[in-house]
N, C-alpha and C. Protein backbone atom coordinates (compact mmCIF):
# COMPACT_ATOMS: atom_id res chain seq x y z
N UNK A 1 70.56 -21.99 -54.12
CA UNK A 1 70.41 -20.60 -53.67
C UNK A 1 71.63 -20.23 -52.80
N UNK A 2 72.20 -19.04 -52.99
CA UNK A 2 73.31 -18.50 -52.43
C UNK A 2 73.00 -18.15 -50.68
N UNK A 3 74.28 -17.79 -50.55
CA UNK A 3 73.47 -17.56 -49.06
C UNK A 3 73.08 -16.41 -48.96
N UNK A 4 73.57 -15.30 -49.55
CA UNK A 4 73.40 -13.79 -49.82
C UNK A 4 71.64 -13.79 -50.20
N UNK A 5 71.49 -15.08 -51.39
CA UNK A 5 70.25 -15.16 -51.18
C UNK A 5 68.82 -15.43 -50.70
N UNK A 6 69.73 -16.45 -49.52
CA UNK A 6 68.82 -16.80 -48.49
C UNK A 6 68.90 -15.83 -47.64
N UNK A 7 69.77 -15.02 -47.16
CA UNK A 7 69.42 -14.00 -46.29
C UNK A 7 68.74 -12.58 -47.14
N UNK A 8 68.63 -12.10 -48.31
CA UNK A 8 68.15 -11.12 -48.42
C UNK A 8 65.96 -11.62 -48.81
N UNK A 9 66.20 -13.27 -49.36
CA UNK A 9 64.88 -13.63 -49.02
C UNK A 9 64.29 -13.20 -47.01
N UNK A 10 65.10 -14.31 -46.56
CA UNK A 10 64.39 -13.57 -44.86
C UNK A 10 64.49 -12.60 -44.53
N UNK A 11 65.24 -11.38 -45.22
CA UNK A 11 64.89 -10.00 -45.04
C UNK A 11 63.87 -9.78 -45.30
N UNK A 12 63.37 -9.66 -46.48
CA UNK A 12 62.10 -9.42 -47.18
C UNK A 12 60.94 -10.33 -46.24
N UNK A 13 61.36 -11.21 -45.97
CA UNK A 13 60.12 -11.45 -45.34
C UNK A 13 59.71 -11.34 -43.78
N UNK A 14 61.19 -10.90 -43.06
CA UNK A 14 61.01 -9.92 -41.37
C UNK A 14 60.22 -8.60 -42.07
N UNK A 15 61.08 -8.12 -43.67
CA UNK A 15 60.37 -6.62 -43.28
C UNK A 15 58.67 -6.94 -43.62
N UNK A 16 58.51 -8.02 -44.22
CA UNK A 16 56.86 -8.05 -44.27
C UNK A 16 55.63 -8.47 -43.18
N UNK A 17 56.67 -8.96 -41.71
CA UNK A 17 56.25 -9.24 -40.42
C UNK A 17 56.83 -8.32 -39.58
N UNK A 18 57.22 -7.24 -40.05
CA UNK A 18 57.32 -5.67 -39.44
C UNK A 18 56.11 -4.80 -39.70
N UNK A 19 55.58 -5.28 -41.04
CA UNK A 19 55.18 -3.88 -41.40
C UNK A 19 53.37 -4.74 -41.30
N UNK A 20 53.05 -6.20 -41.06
CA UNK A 20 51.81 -6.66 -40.21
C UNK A 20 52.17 -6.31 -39.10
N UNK A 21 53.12 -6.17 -38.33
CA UNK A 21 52.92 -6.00 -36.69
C UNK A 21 52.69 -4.05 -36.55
N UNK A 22 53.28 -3.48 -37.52
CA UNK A 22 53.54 -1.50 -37.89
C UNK A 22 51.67 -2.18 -38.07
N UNK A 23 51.08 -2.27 -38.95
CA UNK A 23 49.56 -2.64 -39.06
C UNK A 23 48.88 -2.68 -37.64
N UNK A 24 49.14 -3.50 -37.48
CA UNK A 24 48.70 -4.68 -36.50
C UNK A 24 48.26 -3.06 -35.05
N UNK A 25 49.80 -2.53 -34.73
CA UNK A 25 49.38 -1.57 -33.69
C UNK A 25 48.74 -0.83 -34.29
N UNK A 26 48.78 0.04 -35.58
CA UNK A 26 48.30 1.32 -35.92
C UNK A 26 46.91 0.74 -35.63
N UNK A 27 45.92 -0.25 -36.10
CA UNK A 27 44.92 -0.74 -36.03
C UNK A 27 44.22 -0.92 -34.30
N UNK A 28 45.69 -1.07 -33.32
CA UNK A 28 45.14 -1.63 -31.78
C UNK A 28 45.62 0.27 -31.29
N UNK A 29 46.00 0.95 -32.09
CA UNK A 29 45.77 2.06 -31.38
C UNK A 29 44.60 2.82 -31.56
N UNK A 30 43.91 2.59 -32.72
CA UNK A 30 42.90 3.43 -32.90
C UNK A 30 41.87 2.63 -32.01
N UNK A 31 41.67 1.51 -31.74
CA UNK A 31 40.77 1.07 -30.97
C UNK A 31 41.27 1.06 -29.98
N UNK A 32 42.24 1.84 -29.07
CA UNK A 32 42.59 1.92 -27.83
C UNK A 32 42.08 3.44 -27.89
N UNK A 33 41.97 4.17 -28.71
CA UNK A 33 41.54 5.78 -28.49
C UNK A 33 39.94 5.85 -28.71
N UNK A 34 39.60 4.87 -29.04
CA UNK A 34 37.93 4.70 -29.25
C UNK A 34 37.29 3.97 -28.29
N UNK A 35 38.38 3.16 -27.40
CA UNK A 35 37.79 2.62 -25.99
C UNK A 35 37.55 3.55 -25.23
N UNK A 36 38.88 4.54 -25.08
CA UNK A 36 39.09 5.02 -24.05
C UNK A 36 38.14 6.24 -24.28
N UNK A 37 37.70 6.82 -25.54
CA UNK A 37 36.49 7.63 -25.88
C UNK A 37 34.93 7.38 -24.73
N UNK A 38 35.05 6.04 -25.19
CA UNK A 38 33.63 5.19 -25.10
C UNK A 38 33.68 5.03 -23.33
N UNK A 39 34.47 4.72 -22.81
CA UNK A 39 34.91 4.78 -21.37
C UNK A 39 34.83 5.66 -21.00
N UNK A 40 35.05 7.46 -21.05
CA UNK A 40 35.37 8.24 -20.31
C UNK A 40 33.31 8.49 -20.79
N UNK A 41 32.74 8.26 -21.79
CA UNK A 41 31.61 8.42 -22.14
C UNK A 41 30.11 7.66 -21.12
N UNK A 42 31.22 6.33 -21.04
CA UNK A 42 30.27 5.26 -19.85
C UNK A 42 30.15 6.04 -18.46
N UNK A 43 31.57 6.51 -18.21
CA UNK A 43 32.18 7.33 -16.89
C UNK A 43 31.34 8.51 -16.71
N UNK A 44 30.78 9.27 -17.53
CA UNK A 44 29.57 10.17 -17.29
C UNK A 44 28.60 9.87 -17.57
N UNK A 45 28.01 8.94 -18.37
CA UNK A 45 26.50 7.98 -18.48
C UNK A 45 26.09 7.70 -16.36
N UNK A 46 27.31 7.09 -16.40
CA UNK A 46 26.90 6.52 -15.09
C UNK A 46 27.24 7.67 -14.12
N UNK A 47 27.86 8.50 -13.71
CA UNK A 47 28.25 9.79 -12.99
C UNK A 47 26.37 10.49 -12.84
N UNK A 48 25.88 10.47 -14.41
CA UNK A 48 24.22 11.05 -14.51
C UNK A 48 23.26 10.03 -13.98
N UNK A 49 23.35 8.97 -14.23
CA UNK A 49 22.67 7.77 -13.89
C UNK A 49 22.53 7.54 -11.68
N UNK A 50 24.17 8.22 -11.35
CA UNK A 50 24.11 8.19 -9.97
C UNK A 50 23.63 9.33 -9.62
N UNK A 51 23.38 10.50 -10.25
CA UNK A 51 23.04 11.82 -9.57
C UNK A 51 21.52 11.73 -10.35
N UNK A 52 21.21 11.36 -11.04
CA UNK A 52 19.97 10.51 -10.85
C UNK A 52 19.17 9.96 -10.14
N UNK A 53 20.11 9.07 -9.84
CA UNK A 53 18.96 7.71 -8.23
C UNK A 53 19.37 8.72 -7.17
N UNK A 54 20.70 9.33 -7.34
CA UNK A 54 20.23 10.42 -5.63
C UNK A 54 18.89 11.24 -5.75
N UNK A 55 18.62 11.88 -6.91
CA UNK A 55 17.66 12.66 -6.49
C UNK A 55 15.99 12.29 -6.60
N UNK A 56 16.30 10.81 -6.80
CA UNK A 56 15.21 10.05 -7.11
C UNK A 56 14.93 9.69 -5.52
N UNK A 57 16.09 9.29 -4.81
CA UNK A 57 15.96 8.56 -3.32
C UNK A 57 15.43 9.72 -2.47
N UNK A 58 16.00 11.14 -3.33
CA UNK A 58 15.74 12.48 -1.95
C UNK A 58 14.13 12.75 -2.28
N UNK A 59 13.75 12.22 -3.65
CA UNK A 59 12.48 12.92 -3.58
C UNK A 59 11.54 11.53 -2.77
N UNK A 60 11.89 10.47 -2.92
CA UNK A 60 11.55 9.28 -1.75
C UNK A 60 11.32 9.46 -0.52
N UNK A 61 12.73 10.17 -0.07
CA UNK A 61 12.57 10.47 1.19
C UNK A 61 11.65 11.34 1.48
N UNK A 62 11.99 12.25 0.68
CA UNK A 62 10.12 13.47 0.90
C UNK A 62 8.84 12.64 1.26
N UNK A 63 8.69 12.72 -0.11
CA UNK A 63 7.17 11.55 -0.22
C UNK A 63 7.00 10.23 0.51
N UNK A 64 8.22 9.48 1.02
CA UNK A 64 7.63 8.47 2.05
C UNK A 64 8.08 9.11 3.42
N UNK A 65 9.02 9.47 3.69
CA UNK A 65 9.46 10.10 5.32
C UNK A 65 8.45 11.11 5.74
N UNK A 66 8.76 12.19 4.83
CA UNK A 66 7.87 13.27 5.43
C UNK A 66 6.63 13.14 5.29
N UNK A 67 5.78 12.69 4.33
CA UNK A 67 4.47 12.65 4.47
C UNK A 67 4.07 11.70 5.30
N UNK A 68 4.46 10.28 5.43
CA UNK A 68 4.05 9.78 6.72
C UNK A 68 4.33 10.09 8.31
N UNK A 69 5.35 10.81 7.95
CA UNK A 69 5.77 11.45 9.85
C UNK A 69 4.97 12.53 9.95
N UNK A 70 4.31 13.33 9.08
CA UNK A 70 3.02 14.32 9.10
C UNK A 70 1.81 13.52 9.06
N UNK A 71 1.80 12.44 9.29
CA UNK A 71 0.29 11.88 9.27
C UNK A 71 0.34 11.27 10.72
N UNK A 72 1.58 10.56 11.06
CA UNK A 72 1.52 10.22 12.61
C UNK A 72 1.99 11.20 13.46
N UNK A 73 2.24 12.20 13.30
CA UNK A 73 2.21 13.61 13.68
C UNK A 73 0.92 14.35 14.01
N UNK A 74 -0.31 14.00 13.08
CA UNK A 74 -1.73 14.63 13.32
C UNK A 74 -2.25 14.10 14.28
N UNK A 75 -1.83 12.74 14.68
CA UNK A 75 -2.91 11.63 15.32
C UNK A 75 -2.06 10.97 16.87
N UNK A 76 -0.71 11.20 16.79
CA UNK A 76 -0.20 10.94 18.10
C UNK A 76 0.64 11.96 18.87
N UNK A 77 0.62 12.27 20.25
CA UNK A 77 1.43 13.32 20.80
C UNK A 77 2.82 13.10 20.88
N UNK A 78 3.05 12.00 20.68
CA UNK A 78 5.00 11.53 21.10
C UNK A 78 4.75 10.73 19.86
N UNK A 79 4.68 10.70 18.61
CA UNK A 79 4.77 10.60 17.53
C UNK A 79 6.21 9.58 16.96
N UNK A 80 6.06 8.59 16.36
CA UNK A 80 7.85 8.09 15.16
C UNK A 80 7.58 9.52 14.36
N UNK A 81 8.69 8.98 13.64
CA UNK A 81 9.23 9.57 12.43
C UNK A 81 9.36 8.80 11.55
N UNK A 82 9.05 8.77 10.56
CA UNK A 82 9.37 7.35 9.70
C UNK A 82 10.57 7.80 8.64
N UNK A 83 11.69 6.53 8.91
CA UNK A 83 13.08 6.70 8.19
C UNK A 83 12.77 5.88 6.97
N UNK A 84 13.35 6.26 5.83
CA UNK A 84 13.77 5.72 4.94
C UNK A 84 15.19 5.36 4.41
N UNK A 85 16.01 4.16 4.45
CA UNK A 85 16.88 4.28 4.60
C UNK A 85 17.57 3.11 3.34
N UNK A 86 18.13 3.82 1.98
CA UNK A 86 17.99 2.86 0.70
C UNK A 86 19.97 2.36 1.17
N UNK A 87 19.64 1.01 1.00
CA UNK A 87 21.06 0.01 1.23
C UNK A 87 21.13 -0.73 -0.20
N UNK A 88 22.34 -1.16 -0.65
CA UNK A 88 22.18 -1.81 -1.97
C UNK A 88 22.72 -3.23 -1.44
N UNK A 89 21.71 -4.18 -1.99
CA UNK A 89 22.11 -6.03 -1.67
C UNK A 89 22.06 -6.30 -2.37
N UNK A 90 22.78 -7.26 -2.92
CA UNK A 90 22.47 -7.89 -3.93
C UNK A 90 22.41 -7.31 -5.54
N UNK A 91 23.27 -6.30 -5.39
CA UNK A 91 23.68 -5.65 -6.36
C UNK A 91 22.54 -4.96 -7.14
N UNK A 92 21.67 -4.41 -6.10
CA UNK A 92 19.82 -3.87 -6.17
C UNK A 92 20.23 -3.10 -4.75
N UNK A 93 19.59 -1.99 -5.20
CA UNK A 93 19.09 -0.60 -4.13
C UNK A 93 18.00 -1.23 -3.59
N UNK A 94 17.96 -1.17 -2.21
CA UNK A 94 16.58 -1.48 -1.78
C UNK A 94 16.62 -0.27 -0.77
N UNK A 95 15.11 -0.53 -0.02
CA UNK A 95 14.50 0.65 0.33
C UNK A 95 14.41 -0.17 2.27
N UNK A 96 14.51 0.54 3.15
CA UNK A 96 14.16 -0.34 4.38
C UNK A 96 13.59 1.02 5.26
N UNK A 97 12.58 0.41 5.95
CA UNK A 97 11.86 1.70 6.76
C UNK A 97 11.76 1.63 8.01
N UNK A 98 12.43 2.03 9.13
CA UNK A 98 12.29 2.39 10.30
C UNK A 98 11.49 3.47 11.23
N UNK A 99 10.89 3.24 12.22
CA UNK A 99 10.23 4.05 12.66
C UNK A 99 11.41 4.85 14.06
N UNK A 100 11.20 6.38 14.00
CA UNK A 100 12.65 6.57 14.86
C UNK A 100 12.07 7.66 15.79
N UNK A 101 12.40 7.22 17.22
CA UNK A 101 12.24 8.39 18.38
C UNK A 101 13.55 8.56 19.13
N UNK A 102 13.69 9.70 19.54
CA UNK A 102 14.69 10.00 20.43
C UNK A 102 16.42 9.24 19.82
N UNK A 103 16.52 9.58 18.44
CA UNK A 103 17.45 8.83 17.60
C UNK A 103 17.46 6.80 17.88
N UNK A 104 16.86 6.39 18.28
CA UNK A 104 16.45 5.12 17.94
C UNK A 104 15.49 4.32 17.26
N UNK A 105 16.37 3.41 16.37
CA UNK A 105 15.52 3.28 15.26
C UNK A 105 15.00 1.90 15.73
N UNK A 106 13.71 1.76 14.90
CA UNK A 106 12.42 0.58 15.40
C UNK A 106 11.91 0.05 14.16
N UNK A 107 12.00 -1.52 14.05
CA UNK A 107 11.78 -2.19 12.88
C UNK A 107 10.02 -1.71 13.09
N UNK A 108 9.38 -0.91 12.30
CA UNK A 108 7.86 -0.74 12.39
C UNK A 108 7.07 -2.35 12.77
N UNK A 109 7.17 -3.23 12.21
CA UNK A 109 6.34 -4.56 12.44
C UNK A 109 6.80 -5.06 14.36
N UNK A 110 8.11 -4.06 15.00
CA UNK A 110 8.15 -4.03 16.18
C UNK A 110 7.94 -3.44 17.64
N UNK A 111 7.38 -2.43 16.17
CA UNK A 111 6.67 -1.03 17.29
C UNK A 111 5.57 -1.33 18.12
N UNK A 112 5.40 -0.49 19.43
CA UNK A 112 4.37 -0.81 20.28
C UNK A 112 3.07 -0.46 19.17
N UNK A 113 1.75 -0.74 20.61
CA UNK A 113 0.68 -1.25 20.18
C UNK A 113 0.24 0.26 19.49
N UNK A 114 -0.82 0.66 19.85
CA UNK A 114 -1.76 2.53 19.28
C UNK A 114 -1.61 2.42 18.27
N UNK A 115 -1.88 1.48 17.44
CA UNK A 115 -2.44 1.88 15.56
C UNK A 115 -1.30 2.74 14.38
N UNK A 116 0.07 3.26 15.33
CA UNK A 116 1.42 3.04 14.47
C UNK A 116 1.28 3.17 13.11
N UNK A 117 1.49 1.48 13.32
CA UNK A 117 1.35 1.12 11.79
C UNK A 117 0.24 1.27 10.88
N UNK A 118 -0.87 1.31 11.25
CA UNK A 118 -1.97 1.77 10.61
C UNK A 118 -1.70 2.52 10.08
N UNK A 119 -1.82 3.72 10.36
CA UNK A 119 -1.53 5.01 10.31
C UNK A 119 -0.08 5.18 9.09
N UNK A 120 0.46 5.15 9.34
CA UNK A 120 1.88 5.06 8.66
C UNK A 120 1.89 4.07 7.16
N UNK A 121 0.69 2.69 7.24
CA UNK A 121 0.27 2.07 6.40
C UNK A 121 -0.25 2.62 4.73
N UNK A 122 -1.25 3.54 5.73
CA UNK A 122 -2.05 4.57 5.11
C UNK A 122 -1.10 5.95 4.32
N UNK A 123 -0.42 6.02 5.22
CA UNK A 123 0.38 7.21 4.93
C UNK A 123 1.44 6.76 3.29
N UNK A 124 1.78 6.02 3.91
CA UNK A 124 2.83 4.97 2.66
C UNK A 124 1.85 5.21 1.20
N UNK A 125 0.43 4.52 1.60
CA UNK A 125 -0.41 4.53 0.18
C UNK A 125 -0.57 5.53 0.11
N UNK A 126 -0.95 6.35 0.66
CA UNK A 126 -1.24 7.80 -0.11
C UNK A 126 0.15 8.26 -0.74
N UNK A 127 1.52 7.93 -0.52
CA UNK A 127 2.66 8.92 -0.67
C UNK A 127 2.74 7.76 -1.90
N UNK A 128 2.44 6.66 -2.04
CA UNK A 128 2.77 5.96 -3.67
C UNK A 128 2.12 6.66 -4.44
N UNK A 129 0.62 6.88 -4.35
CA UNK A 129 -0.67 7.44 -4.84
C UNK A 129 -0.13 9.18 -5.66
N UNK A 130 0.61 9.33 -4.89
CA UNK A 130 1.11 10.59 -5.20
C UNK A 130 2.32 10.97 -5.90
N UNK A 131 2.84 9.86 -6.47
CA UNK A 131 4.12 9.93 -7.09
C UNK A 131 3.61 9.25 -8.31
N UNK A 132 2.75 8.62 -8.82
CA UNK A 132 2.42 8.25 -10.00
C UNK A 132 2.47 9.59 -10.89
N UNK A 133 2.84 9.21 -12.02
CA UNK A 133 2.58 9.98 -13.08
C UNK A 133 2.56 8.91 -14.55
N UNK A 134 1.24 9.54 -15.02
CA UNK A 134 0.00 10.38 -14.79
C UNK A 134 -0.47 9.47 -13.72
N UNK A 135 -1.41 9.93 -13.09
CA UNK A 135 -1.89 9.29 -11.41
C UNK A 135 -3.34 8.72 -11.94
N UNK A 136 -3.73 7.58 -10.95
CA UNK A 136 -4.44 6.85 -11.84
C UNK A 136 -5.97 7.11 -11.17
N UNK A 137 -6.91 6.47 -11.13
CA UNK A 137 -8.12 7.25 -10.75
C UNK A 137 -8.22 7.81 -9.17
N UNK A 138 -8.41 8.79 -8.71
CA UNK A 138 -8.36 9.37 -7.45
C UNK A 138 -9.50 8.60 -5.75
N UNK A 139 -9.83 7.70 -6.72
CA UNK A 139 -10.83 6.79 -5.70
C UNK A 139 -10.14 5.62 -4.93
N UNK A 140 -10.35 6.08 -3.89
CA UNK A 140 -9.43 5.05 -2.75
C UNK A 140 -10.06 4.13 -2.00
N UNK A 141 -9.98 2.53 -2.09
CA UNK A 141 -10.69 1.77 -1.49
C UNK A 141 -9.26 1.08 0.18
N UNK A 142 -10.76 1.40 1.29
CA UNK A 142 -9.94 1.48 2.61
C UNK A 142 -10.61 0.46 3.59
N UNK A 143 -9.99 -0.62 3.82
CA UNK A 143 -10.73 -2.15 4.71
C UNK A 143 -10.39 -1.73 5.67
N UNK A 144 -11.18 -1.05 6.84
CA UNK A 144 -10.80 -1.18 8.69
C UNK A 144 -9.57 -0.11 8.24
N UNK A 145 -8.76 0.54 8.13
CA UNK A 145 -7.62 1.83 8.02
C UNK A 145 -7.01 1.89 9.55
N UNK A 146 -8.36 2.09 10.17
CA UNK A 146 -7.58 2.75 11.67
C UNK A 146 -7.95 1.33 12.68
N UNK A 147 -8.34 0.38 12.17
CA UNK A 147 -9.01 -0.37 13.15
C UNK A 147 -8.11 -0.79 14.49
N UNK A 148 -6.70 -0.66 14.30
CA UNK A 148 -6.09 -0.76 15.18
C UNK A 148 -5.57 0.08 16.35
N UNK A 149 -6.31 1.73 15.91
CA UNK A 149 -5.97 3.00 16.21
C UNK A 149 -6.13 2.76 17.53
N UNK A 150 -5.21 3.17 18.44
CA UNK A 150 -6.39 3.28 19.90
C UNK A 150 -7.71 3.92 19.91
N UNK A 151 -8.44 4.06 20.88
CA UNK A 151 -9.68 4.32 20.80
C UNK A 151 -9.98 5.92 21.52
N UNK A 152 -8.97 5.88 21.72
CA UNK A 152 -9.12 7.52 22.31
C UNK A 152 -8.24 8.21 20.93
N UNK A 153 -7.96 7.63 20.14
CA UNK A 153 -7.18 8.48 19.54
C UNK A 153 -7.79 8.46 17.74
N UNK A 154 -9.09 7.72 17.64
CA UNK A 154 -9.92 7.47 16.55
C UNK A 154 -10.40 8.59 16.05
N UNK A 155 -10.97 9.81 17.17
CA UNK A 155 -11.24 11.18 15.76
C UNK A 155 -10.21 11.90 15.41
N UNK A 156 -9.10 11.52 15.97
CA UNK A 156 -8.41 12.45 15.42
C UNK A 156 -7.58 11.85 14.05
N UNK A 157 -7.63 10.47 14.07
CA UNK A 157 -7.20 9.58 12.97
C UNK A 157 -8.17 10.05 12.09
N UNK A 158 -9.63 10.16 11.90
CA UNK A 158 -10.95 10.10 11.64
C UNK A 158 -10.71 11.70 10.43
N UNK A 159 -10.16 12.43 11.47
CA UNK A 159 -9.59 13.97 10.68
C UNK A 159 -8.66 14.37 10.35
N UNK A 160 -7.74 13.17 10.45
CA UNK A 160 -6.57 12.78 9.22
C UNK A 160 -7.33 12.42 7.90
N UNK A 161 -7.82 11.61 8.16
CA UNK A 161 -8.32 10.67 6.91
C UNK A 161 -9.18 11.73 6.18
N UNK A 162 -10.20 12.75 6.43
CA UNK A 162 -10.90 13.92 5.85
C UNK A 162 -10.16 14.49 5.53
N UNK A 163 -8.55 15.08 6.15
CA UNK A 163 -8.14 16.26 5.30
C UNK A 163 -7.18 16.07 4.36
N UNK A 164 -6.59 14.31 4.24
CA UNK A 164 -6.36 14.48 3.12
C UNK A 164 -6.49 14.11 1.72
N UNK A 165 -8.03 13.97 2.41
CA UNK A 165 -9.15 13.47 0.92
C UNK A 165 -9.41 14.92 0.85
N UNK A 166 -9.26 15.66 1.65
CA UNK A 166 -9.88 17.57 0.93
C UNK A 166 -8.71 17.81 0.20
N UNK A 167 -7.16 17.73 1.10
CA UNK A 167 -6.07 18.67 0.80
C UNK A 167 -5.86 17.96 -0.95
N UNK A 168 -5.55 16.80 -1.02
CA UNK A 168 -5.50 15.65 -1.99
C UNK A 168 -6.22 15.58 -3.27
N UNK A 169 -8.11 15.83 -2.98
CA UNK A 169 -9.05 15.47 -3.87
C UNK A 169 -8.81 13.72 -4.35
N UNK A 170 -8.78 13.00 -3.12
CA UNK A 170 -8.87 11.63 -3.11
C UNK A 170 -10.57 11.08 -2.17
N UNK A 171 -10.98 10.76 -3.02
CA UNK A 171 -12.25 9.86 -2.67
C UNK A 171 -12.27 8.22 -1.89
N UNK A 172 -12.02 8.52 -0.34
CA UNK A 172 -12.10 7.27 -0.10
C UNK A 172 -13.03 6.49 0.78
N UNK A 173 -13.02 5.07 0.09
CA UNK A 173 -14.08 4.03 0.49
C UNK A 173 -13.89 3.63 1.36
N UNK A 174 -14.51 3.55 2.48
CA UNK A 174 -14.04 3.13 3.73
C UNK A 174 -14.93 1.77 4.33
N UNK A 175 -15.00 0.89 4.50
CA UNK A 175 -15.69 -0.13 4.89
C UNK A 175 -15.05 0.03 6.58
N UNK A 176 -15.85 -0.01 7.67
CA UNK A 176 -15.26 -0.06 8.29
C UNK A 176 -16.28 -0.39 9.87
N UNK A 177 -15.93 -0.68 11.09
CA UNK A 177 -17.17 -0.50 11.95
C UNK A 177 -16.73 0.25 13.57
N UNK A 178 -15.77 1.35 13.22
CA UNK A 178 -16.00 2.06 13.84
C UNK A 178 -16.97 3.34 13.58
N UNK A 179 -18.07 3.67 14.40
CA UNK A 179 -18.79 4.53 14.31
C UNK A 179 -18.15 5.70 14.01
N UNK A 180 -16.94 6.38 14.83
CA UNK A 180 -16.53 7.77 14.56
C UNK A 180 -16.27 7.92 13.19
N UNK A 181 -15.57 6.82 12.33
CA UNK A 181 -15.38 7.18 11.40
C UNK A 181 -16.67 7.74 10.15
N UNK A 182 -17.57 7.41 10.91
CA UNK A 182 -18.65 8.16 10.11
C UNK A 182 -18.94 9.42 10.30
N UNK A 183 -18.70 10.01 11.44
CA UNK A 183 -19.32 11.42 11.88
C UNK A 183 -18.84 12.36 10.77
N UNK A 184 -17.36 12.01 10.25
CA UNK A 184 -16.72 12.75 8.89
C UNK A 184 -17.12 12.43 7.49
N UNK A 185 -17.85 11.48 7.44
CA UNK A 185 -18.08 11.08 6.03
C UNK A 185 -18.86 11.75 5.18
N UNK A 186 -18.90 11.96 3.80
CA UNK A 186 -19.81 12.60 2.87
C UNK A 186 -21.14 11.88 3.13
N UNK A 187 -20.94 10.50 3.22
CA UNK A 187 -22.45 9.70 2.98
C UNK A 187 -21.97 8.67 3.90
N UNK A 188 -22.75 8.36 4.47
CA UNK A 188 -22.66 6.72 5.10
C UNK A 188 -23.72 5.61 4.54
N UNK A 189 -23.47 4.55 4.28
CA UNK A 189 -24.05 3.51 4.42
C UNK A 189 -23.86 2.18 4.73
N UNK A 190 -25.79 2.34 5.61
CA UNK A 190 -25.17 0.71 7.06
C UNK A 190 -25.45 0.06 6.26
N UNK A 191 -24.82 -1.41 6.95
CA UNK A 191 -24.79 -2.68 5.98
C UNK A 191 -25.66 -3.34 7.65
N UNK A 192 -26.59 -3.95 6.99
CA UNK A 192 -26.93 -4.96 7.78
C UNK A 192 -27.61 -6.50 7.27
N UNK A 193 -27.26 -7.15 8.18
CA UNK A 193 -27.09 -8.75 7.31
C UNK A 193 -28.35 -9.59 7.70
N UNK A 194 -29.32 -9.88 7.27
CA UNK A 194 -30.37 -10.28 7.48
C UNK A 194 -30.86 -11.74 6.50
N UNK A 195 -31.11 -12.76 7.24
CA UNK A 195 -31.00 -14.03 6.50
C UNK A 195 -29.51 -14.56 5.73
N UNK A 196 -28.79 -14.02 6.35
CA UNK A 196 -27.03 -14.46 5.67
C UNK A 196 -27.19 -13.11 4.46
N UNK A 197 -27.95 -12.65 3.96
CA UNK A 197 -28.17 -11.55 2.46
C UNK A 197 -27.75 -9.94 3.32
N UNK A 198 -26.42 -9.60 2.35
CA UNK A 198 -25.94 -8.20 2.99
C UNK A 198 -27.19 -7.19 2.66
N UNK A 199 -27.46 -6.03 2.92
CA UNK A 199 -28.70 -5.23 2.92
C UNK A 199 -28.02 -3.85 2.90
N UNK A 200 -28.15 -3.10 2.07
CA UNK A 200 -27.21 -1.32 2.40
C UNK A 200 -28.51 -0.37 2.09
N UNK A 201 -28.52 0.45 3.62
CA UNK A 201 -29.72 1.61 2.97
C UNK A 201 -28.86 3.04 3.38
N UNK A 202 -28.97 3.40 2.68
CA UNK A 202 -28.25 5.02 2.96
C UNK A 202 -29.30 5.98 3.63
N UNK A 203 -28.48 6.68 4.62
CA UNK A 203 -28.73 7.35 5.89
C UNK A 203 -29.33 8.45 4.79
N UNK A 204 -30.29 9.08 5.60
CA UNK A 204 -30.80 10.21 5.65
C UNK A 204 -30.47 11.60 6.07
């Protein structure tokens, strides 16, 4: 083979590793314009996805802040506020709740004594109770609720708990042995324990 013919062979075969590499991009450009499609597409998926959980957290804040700072609002004169305050750990939104007076905030499980947390306990379940959809049966079972309430401050807990089984149309069961909490009730019935055997007769 000549040399004329060895070089017009490796011509022919650069121009055939020109025209795989001419391939090669035309092929990495169209999938560079179909990334960058799919990207600017992710870039507003998630843009909706964040203006999303904001208005998911603001309607949170409604339903757990405000409805429980209106329930320890009915029942104490120098009243918390209950904060809701969502932090992300662990690459998860979480939710953390402070109780706040005079702009200082209070881990609730550190708040003073007067039934607080009771109260605010209660408040929490009713504000889950109320964000269900569809919401599930309206009958509310309640062990002791206020038992921690102070004791001067039990009817007025007593007419929390009535108005917002009226305002609501929530039915709740109350087991409980403070007396006041009966003076509000639809029905009462005593339990009394005779030979170890529980006994229930409904009041008259």
């Amino acid at each position: 083979m000549t040399l004329i013919e060895e070089q017009r062979k490796r011509l022919e075969q650069e121009k055939g590793k020109k025209i795989q590499i001419e391939n090669t991009i035309s092929k990495l450009t169209k999938r560079l314009k179909i990334s960058n499609k799919e990207l600017i597409r992710h870039e507003k998926a998630r843009e909706i996805i964040k203006e999303a959980g904001l208005k998911t957290q603001r309607e949170l804040q409604y339903h757990i802040s405000d409805i429980t700072s209106l329930a320890l609002g009915s029942v104490f004169n120098k009243p918390y506020e209950l904060e809701a305050e969502f932090v992300e750990r662990r690459n998860k939104t979480e939710c953390d709740l402070y109780f706040v007076r005079n702009e200082n905030k209070v881990d609730p499980m550190d708040a003073s004594g007067g039934g607080a947390v009771d109260v605010a306990a209660f408040a929490l379940r009713i504000a889950s109770w109320s964000m269900q959809n569809p919401k599930s049966n309206n009958t509310i079972v309640l062990d002791e609720p206020l038992k921690n309430l102070d004791a001067t401050l039990q009817e007025k807990g007593s007419i929390m708990l009535k108005e917002v089984s009226k305002r609501l149309g929530i039915q709740f069961i109350i087991v409980t042995h403070e007396d006041i909490l009966t003076f509000f009730a639809d029905k009462v019935f005593p339990v009394k324990i005779k030979n170890l055997i529980s006994k229930i007769k409904e009041n008259e």
